[in-house]
Protein backbone atom coordinates (compact mmCIF):
# COMPACT_ATOMS: atom_id res chain seq x y z
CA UNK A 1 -99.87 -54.18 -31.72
CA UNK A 2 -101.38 -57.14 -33.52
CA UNK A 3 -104.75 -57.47 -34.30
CA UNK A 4 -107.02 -60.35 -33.20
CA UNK A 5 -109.33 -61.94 -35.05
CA UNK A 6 -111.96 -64.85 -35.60
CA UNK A 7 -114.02 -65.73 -38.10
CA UNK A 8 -117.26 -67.17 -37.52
CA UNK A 9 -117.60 -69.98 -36.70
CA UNK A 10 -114.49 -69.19 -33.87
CA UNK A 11 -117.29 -66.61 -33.07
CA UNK A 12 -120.47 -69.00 -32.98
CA UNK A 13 -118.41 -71.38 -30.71
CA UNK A 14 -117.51 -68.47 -28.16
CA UNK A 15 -121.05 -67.26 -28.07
CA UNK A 16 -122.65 -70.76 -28.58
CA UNK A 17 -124.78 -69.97 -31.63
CA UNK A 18 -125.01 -71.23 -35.03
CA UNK A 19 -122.62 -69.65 -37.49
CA UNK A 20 -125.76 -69.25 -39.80
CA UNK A 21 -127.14 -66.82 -37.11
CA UNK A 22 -124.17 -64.69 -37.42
CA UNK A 23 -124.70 -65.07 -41.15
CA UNK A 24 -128.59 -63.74 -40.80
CA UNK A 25 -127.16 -60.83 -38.76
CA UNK A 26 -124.47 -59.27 -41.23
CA UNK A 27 -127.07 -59.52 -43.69
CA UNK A 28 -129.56 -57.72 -41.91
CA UNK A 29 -127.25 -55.41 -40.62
CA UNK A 30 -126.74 -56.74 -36.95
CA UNK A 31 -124.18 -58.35 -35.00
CA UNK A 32 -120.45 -56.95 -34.29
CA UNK A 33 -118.74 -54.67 -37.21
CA UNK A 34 -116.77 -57.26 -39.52
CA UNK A 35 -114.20 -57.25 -42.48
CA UNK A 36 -114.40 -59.12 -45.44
CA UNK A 37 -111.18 -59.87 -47.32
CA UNK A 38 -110.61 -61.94 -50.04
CA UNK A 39 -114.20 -63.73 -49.63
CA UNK A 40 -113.61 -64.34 -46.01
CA UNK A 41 -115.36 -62.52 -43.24
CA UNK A 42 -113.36 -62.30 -40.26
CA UNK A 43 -114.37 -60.07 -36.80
CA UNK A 44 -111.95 -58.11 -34.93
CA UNK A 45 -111.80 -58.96 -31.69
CA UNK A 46 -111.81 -55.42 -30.29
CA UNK A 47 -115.34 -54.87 -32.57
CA UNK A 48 -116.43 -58.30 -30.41
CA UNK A 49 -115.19 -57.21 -27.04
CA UNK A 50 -117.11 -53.31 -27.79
CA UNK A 51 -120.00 -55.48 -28.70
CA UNK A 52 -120.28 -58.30 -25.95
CA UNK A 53 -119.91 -54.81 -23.58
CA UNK A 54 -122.94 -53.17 -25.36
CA UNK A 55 -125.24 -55.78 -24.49
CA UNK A 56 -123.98 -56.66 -20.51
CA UNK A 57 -126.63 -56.94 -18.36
CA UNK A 58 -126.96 -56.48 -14.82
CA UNK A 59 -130.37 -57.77 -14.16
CA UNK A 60 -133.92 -58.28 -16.32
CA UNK A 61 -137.16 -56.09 -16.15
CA UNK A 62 -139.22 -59.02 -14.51
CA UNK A 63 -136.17 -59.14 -11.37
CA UNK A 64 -134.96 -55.37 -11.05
CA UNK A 65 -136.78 -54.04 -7.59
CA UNK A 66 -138.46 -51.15 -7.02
């Protein structure tokens, strides 16, 4: 099995942030697990998929009903 991956700015454009965000989280210790090899820093997409399923939402505080 082959191993996806992007690097960031593939992964600002498929979450439609700045690739400087994704910068600010790796160095503060946030965002999806990533590699770095060689200089590059590349994210695996099953550490993106695990992460994008962390944060799924089914509804806010302000809408959920009592």
């Amino acid at each position: 099995m082959e191993t996806r991956h992007l690097n960031p700015f593939q992964l600002s454009r498929r979450w439609g942030i700045n690739p400087k965000t994704l910068q600010n989280w790796r160095s503060q210790g946030r965002g999806p697990a990533f590699l770095k090899v060689g200089g590059h820093v590349l994210y695996r997409m099953e550490d993106i998929e695990r992460y994008e399923q962390e944060r799924l939402q089914v509804g806010t505080t302000a809408t959920k009903l009592a």
